[in-house]
C-alpha atoms as a PDB file:
ATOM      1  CA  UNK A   1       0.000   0.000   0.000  1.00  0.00           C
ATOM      2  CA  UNK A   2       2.774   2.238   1.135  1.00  0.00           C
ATOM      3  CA  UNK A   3       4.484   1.974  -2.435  1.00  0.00           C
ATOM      4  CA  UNK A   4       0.736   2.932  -4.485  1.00  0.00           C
ATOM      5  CA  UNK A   5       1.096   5.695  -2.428  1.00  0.00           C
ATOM      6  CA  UNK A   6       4.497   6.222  -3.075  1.00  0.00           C
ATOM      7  CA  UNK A   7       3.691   6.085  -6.837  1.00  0.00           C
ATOM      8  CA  UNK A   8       0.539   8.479  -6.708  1.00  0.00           C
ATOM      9  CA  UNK A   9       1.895  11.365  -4.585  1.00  0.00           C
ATOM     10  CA  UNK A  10       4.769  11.361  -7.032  1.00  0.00           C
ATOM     11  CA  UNK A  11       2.177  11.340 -10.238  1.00  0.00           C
ATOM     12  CA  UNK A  12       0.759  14.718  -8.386  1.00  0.00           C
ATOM     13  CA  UNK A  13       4.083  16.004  -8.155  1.00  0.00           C
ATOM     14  CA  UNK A  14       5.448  15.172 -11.622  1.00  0.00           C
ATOM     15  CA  UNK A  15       2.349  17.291 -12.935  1.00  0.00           C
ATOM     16  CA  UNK A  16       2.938  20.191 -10.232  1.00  0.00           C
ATOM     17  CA  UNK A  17       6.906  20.052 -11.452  1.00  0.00           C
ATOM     18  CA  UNK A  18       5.802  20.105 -15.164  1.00  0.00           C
ATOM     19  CA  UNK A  19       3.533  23.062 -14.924  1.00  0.00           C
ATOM     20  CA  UNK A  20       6.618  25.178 -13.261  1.00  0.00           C
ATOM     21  CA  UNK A  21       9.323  24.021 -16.204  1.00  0.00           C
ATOM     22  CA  UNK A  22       6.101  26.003 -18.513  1.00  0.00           C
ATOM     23  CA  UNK A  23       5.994  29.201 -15.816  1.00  0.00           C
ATOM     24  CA  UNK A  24       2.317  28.140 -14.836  1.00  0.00           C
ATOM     25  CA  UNK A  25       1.587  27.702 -10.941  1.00  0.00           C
ATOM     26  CA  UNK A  26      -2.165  26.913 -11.557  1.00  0.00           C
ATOM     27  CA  UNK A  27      -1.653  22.678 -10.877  1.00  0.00           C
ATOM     28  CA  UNK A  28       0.603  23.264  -7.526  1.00  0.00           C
ATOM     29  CA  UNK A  29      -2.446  26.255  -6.518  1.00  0.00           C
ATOM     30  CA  UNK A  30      -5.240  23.682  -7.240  1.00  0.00           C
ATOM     31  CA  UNK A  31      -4.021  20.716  -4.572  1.00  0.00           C
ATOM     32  CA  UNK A  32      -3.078  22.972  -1.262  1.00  0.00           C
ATOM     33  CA  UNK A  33      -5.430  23.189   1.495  1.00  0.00           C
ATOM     34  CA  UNK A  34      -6.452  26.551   2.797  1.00  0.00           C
ATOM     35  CA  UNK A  35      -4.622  26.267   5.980  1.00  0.00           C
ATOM     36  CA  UNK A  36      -0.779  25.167   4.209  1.00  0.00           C
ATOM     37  CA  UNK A  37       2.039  26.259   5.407  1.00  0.00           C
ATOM     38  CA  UNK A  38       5.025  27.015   2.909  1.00  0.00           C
ATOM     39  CA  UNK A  39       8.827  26.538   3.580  1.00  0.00           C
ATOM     40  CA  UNK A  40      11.158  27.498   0.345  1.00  0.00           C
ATOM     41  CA  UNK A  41      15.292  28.475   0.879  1.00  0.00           C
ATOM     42  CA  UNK A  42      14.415  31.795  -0.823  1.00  0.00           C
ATOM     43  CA  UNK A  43      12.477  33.071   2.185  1.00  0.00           C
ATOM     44  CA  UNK A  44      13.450  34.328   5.373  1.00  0.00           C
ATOM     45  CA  UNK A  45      10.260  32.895   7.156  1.00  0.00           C
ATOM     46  CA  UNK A  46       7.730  30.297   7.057  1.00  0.00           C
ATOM     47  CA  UNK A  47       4.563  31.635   5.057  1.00  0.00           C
ATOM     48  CA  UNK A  48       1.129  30.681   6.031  1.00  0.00           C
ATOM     49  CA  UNK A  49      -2.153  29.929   4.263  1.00  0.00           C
ATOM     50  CA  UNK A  50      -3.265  29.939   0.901  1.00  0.00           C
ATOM     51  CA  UNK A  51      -3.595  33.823   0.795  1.00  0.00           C
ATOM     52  CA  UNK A  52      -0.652  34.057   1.366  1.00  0.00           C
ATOM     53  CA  UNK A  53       0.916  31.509  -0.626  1.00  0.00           C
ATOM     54  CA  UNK A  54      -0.688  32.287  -3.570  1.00  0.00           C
ATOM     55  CA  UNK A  55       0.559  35.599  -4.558  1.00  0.00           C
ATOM     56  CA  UNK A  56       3.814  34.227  -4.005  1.00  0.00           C
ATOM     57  CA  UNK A  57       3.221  31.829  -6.203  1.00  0.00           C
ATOM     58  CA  UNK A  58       1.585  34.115  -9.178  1.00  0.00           C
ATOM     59  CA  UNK A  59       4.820  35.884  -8.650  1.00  0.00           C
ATOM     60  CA  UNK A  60       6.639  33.185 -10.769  1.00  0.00           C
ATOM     61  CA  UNK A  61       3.686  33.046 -13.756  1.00  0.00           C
ATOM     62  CA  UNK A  62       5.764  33.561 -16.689  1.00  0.00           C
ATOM     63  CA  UNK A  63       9.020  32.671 -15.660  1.00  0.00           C
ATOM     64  CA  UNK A  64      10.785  29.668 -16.142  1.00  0.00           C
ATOM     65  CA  UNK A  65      13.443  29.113 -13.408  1.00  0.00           C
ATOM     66  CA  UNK A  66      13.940  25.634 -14.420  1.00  0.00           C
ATOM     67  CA  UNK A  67      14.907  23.686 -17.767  1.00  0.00           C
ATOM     68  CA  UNK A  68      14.205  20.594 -16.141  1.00  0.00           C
ATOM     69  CA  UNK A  69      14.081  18.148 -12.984  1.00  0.00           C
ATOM     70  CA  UNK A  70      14.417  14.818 -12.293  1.00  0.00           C
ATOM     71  CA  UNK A  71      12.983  12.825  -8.679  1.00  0.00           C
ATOM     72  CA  UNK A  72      15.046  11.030  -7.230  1.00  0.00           C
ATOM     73  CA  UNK A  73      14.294   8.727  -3.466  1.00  0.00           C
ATOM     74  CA  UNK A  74      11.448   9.091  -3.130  1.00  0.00           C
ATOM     75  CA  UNK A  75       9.697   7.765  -0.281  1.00  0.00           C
ATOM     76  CA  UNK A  76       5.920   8.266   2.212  1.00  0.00           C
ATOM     77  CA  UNK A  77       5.505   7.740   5.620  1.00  0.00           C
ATOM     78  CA  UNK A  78       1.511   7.433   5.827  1.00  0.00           C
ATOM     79  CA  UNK A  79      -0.391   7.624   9.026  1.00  0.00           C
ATOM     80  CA  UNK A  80      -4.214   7.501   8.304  1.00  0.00           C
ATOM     81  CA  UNK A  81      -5.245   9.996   6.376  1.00  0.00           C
ATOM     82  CA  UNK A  82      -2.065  12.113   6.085  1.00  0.00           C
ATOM     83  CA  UNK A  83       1.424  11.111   4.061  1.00  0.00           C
ATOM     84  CA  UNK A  84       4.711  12.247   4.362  1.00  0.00           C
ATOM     85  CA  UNK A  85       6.249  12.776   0.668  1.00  0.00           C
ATOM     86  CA  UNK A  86      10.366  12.863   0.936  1.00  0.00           C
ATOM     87  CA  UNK A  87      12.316  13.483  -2.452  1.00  0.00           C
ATOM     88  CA  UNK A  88      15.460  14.900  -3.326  1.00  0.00           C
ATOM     89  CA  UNK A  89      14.820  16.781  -6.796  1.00  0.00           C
ATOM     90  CA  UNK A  90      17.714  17.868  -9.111  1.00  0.00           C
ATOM     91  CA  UNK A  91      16.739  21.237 -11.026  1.00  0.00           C
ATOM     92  CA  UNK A  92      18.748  21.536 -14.651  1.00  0.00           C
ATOM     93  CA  UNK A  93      19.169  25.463 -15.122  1.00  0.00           C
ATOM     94  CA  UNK A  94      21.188  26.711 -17.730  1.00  0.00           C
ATOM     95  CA  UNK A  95      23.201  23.003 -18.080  1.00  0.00           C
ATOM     96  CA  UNK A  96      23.948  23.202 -13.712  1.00  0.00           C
ATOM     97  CA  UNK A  97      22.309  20.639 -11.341  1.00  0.00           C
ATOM     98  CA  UNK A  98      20.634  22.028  -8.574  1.00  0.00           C
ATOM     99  CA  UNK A  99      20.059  19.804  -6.035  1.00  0.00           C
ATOM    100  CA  UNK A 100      16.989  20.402  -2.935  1.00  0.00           C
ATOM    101  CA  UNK A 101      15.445  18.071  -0.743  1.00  0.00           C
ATOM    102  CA  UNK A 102      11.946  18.615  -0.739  1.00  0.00           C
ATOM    103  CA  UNK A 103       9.233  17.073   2.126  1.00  0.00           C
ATOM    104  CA  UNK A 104       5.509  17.501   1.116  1.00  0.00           C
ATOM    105  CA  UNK A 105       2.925  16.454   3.659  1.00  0.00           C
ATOM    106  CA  UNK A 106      -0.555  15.338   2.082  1.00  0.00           C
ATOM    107  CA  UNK A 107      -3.310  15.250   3.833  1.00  0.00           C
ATOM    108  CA  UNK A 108      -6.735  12.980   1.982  1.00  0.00           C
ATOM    109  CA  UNK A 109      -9.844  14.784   2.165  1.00  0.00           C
ATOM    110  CA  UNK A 110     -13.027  14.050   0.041  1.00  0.00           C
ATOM    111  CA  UNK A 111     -11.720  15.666  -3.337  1.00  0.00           C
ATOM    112  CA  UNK A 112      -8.320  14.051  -2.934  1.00  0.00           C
ATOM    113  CA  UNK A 113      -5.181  14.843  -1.724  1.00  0.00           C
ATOM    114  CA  UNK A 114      -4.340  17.821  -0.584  1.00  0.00           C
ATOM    115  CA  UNK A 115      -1.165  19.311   0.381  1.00  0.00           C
ATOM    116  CA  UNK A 116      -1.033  21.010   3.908  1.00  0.00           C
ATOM    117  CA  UNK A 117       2.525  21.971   4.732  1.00  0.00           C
ATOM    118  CA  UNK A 118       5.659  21.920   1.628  1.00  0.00           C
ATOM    119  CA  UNK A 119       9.264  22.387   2.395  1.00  0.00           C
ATOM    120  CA  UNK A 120      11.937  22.917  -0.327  1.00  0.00           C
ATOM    121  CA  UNK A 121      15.840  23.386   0.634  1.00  0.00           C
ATOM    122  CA  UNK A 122      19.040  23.682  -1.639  1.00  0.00           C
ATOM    123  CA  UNK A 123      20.859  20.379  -0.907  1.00  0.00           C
ATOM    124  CA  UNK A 124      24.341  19.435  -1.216  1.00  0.00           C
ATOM    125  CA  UNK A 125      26.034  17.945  -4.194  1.00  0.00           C
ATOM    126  CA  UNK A 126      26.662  14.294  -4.053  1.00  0.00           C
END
C-alpha cells in the first residue's frame, strides 16, 4: 500500500513540477489546502495559508526558473489519512544541477489529496 502511495503522490508532483518548467503555478495552486504552510530556501520565514501563498506563487507566472528536474528517493511515511512525501529533486538550469530536498505532507480529504505543509531546501552535491 505504502508503495501505491508512493507512486501516486509522485504522479501529483510530476504534474505540479511540469507546470513550473512552462511558468504556470495553476496545478501546484489547485491541490493545497487553505490552511498550508510554505517553507522554500528563498524566504526568510515560514509563510502561512493559501492567501498568502498564492501571490507568491503568481509571482513566478511567466518565468521559467527551471529547464528541467528529475525525482530522485522518493519515499511516504503514511499515518491515516495524512502522508509524508520525501524526495530529493535535481533542477537543470542553464546546463547546472541544482540539487533540494523537498518534504511535502498530504493530507486525503473528500476531493483528494491535498497538500497542507511543503518544504523545499538547496541540498548538497553528491
Amino acid at each position: 500500500m505504502e508503495s501505491a502511495i508512493t507512486e501516486e503522490l509522485l504522479a501529483l508532483e510530476h504534474r505540479v513540477n511540469d507546470g513550473w518548467l512552462k511558468g504556470e503555478p495553476d496545478e501546484n495552486l489547485a491541490i493545497l489546502a487553505g490552511d498550508m504552510t510554505y517553507f522554500d530556501s528563498a524566504q526568510g520565514k515560514r509563510i502561512d495559508g493559501i492567501e498568502n501563498v498564492r501571490p507568491y506563487f503568481e509571482s513566478f507566472r511567466g518565468k521559467l526558473f527551471m529547464d528541467g528536474y528529475e525525482m530522485v528517493d522518493g519515499a511516504t511515511q503514511t499515518r491515516g489519512p495524512v502522508s509524508v512525501l520525501t524526495y530529493r529533486m535535481l533542477l537543470r538550469k542553464a546546463g547546472d544541477i541544482i540539487p533540494y530536498n523537498c518534504t511535502q505532507v498530504y493530507a486525503r480529504d473528500e476531493p483528494g489529496w491535498r497538500l497542507i505543509h511543503s518544504h523545499f531546501s538547496r541540498a548538497k552535491q553528491c
